[in-house]
Each structure stands twice: as C-alpha cells, then as structure tokens.
N, C-alpha and C. Protein backbone atom coordinates (compact mmCIF):
# COMPACT_ATOMS: atom_id res chain seq x y z
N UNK A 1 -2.98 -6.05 -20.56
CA UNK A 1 -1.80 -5.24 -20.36
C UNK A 1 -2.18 -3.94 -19.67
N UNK A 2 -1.47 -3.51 -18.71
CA UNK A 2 -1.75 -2.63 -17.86
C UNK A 2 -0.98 -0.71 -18.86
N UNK A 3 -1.80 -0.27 -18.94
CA UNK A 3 -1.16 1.07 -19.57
C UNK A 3 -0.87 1.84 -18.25
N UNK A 4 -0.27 3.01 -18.80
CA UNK A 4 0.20 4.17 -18.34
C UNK A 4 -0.80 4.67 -17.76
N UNK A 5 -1.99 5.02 -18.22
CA UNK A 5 -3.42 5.51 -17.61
C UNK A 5 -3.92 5.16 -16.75
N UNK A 6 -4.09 3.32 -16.27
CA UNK A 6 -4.82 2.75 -15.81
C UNK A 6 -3.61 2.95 -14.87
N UNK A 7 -2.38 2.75 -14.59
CA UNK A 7 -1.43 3.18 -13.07
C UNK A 7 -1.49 4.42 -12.85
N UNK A 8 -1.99 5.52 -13.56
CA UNK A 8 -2.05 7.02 -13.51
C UNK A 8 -3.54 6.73 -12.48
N UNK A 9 -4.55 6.29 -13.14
CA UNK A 9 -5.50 6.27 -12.00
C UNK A 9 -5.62 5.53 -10.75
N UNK A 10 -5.20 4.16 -10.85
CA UNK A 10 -4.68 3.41 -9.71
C UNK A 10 -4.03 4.57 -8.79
N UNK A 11 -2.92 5.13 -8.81
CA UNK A 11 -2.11 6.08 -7.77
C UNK A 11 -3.22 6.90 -7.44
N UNK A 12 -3.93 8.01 -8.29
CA UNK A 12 -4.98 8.99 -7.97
C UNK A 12 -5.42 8.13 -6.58
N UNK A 13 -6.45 7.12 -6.98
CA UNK A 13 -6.94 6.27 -6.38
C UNK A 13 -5.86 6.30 -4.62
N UNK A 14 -5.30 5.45 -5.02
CA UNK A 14 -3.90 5.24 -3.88
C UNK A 14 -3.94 6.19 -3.31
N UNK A 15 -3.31 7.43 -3.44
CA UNK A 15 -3.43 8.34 -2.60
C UNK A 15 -4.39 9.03 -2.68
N UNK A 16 -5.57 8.92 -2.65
CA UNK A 16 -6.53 9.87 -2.12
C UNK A 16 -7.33 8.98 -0.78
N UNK A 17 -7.07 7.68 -1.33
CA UNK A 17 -7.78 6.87 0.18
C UNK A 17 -7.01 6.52 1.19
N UNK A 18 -5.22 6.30 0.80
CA UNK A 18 -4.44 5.67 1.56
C UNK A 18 -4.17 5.92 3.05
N UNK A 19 -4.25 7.37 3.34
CA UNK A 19 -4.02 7.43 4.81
C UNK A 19 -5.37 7.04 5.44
N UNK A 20 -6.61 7.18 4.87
CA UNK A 20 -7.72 7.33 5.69
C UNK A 20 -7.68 5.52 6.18
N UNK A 21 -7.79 4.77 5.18
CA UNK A 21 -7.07 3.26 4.98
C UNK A 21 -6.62 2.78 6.33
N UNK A 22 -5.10 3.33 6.05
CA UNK A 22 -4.40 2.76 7.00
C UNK A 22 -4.48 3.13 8.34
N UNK A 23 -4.76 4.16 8.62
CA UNK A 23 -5.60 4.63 10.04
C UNK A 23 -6.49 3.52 10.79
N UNK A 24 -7.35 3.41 9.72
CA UNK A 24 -8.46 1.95 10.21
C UNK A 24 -7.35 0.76 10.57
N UNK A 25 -6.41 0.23 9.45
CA UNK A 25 -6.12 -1.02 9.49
C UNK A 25 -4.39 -0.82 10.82
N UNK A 26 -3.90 0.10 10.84
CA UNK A 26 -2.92 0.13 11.83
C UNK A 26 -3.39 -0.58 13.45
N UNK A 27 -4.06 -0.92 13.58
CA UNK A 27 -3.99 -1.97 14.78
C UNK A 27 -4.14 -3.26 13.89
N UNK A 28 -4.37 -3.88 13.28
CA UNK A 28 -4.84 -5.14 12.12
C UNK A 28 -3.22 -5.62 11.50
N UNK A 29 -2.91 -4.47 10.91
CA UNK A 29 -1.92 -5.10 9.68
C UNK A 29 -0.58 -4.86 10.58
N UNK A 30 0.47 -6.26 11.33
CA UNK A 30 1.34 -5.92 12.00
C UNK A 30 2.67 -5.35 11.63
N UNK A 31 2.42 -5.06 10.10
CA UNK A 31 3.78 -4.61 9.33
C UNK A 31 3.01 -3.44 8.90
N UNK A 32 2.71 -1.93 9.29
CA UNK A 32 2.21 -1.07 9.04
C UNK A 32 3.79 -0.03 8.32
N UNK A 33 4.22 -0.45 9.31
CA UNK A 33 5.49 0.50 8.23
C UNK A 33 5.92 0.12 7.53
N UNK A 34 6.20 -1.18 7.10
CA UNK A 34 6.35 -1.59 5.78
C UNK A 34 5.54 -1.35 4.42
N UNK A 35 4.07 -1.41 4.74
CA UNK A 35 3.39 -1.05 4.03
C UNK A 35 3.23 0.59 3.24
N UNK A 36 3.49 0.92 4.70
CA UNK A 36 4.13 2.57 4.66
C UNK A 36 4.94 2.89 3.61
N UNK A 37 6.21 2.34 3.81
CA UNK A 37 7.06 2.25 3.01
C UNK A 37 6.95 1.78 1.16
N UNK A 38 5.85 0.48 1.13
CA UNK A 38 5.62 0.62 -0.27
C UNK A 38 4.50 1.51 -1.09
N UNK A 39 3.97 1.99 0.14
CA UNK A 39 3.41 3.50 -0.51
C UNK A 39 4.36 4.22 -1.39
N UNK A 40 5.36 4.60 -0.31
CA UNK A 40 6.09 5.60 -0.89
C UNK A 40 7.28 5.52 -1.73
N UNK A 41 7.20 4.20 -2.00
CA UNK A 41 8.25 3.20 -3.01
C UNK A 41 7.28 3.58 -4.21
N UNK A 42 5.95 2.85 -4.21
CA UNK A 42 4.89 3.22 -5.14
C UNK A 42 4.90 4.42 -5.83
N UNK A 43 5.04 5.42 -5.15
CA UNK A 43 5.00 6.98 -5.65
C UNK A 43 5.97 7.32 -5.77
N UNK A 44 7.48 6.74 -6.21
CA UNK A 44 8.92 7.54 -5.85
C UNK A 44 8.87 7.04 -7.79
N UNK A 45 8.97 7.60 -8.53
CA UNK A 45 9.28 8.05 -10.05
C UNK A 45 10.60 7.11 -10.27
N UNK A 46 11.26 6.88 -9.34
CA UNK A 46 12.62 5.75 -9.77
C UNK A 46 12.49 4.55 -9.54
N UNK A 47 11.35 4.19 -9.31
CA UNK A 47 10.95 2.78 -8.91
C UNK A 47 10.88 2.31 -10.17
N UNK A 48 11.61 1.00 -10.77
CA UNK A 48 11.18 0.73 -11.99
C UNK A 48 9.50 0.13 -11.70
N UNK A 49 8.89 0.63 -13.33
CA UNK A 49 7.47 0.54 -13.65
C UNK A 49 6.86 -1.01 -12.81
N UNK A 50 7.68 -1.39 -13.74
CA UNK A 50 7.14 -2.91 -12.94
C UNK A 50 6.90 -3.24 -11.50
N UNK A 51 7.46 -2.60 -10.60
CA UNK A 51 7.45 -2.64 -9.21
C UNK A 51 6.29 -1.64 -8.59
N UNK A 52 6.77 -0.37 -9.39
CA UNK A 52 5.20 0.24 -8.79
C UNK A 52 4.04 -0.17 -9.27
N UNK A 53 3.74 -0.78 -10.49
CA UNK A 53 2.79 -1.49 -11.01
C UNK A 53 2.30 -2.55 -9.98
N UNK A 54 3.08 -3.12 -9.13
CA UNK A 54 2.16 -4.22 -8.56
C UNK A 54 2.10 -3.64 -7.43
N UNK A 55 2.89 -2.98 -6.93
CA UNK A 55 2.92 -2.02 -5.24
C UNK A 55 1.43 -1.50 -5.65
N UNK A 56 1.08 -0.50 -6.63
CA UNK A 56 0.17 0.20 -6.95
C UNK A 56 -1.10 -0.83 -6.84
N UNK A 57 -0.80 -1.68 -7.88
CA UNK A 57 -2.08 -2.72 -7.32
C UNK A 57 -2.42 -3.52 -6.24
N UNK A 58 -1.83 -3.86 -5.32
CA UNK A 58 -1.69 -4.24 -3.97
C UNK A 58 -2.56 -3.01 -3.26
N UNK A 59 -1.76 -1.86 -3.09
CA UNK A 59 -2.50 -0.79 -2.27
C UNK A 59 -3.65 -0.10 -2.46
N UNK A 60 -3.83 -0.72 -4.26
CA UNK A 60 -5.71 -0.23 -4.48
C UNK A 60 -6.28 -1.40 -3.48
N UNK A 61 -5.90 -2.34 -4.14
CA UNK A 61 -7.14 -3.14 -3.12
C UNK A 61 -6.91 -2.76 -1.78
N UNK A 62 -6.23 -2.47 -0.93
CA UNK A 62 -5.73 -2.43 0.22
C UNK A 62 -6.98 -0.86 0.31
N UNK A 63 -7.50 -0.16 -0.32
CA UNK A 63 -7.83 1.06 -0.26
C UNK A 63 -9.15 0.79 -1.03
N UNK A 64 -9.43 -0.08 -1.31
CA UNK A 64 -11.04 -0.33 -2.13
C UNK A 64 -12.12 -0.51 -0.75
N UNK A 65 -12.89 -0.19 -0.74
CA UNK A 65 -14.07 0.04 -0.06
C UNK A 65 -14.70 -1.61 0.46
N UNK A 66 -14.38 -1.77 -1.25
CA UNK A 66 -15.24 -3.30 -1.26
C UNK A 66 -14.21 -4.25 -1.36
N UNK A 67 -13.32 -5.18 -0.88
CA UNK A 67 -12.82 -6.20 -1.80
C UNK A 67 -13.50 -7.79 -1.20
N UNK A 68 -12.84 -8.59 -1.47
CA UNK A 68 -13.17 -10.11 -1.01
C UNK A 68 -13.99 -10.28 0.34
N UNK A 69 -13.29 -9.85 1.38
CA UNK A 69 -13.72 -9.61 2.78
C UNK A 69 -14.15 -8.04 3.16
N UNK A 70 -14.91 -7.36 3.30
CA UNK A 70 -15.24 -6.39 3.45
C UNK A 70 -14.43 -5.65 4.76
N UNK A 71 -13.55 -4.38 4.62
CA UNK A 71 -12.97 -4.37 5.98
C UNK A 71 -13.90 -3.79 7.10
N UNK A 72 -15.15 -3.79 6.99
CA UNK A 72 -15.80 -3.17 8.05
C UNK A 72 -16.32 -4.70 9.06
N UNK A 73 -15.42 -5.95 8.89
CA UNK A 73 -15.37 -6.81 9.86
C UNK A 73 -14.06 -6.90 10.65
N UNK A 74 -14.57 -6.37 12.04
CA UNK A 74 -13.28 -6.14 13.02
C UNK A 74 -12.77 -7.48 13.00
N UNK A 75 -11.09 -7.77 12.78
CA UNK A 75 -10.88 -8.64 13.02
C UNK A 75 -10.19 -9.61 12.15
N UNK A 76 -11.16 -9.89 11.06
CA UNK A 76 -11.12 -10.89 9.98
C UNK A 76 -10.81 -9.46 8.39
N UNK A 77 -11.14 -8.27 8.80
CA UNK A 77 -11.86 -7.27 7.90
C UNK A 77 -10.68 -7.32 6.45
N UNK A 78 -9.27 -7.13 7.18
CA UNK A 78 -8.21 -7.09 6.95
C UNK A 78 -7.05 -7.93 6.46
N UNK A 79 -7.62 -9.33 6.82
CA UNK A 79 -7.05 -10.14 6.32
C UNK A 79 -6.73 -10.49 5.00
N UNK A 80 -7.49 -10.35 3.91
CA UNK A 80 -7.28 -10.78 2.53
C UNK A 80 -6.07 -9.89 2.30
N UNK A 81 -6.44 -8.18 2.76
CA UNK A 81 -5.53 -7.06 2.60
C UNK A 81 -4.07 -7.31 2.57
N UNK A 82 -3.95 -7.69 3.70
CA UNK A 82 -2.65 -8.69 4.47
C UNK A 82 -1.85 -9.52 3.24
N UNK A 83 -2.49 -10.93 3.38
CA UNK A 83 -2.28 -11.32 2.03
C UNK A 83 -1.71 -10.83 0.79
N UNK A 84 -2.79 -10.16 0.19
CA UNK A 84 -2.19 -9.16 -0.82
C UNK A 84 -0.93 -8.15 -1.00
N UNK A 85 -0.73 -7.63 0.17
CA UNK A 85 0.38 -6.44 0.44
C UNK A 85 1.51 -7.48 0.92
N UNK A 86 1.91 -9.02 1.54
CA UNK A 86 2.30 -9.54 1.74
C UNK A 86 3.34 -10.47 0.55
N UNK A 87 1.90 -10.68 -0.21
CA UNK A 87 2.84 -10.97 -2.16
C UNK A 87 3.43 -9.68 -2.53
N UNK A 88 2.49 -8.70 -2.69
CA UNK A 88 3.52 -7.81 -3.03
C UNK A 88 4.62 -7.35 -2.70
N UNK A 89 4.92 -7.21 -1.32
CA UNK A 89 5.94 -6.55 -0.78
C UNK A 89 7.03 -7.99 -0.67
N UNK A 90 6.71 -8.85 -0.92
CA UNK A 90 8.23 -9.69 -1.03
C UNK A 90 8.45 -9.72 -2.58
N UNK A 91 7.47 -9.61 -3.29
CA UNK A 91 7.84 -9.97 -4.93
C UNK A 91 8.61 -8.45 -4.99
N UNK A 92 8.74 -7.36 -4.42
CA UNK A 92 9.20 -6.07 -4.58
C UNK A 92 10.25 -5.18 -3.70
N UNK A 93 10.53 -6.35 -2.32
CA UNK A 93 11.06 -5.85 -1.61
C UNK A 93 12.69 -5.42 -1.57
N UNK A 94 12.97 -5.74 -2.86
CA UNK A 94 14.65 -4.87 -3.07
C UNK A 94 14.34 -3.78 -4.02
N UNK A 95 13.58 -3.18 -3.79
CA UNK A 95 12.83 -1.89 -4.49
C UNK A 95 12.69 -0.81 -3.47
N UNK A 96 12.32 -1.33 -2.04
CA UNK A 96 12.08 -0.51 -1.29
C UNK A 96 13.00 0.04 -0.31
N UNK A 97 13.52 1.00 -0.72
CA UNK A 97 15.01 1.81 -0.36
C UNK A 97 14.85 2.47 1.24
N UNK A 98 15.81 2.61 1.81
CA UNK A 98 16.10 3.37 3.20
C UNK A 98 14.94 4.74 2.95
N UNK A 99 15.57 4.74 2.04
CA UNK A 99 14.61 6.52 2.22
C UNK A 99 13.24 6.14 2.45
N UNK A 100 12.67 5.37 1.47
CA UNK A 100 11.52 4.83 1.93
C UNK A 100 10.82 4.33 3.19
N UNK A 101 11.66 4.38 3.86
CA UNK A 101 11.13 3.46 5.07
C UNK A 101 11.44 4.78 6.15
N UNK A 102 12.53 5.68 5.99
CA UNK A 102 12.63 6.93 6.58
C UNK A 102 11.31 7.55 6.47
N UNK A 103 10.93 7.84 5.27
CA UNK A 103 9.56 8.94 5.18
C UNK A 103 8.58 7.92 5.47
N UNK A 104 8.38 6.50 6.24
CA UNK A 104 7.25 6.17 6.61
C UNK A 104 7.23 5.81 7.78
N UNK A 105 8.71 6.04 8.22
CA UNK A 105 8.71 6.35 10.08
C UNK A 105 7.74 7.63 10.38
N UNK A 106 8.63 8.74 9.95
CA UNK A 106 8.42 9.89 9.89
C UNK A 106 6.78 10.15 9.73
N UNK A 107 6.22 9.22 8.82
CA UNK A 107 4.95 9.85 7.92
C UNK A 107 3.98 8.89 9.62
N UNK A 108 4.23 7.82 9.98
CA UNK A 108 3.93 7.25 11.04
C UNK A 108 3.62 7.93 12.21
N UNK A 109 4.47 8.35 12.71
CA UNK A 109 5.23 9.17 13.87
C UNK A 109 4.34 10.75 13.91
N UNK A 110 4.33 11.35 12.82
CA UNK A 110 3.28 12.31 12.86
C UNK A 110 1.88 12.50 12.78
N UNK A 111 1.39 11.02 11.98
CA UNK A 111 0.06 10.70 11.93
C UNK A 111 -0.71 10.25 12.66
N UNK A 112 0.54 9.43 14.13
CA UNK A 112 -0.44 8.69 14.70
C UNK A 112 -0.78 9.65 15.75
C-alpha cells in the first residue's frame, strides 16, 4: 500500500528531475505535451489521490536515471518510458483538465 509519504517523496523526486527529463526525451516521446500535462495534473491538489498516485508513479520512472532500458540509448533509450506514461495517461486521462494542458503549452513554449 502506497502511503502519503512515499507520494510526498515520489513528487519531491518528480519535480526536481522532471524538466531536466523531458528536455532529453522531447524529440523521443511524440506526445510531449501530454505528458506535460500529467505533470501538472500530478501536482494540482484536486486530482483525486488515486490518479496522482499513478501519474506520480509513471513520471518517477519517466525521471529515474536507471530504469529497464537505460535512457542514455539514443533511440530505443525512451521507449519503456513511453510505455509507461502511455498506461498511465489513458488509465487517467479524464483527470487531466484544460487548465492542465494550458500550463503545459505555456510551460512548453517557454522552455523550449
């Protein structure tokens, strides 16, 4: 069972690697604003638990250094990532509101 703590550190986690992350994988992952978007679904306090709970776990791995496929292979690096953010974001995707996808135009648009 997943506590309160262990999604308290998951997010820490989440956002302290997430932009550096997706920088790398934005030519790779062809739904970058979507993903965008369940960032900030992830971190929006009205998301019921359950939804940021798996958004949250999706985007650790998506932000782990190490997972299945290592992303420091151009190409292939990204793929499992894919996958993963792919279950998540359909098992969650009436969660992820306009606004959400506004602040990851926006968050897009200035980053790149």
């Amino acid at each position: 069972m997943t506590t309160s703590a262990d999604t308290s550190e998951q997010e820490r986690d989440v956002r302290a690697r997430f932009w550096a992350t997706a920088r790398k994988a934005a030519r790779q992952i062809p739904f970058m604003d979507e993903v965008v978007a369940s960032y900030y679904c992830a971190l929006d306090k009205d998301t019921p638990m359950r939804a940021r709970m798996m958004l949250l776990a999706a985007l650790a791995y998506f932000v782990l250094p190490t997972d299945t496929i290592p992303d420091v292979f151009v190409g292939i690096g990204f793929t499992d990532d894919i996958a993963v953010l792919t279950a998540a974001l359909a098992a969650v995707r009436a969660h992820v509101k306009p606004v959400h996808r506004e602040a990851a135009r926006e968050a897009l648009e200035t980053r790149s």
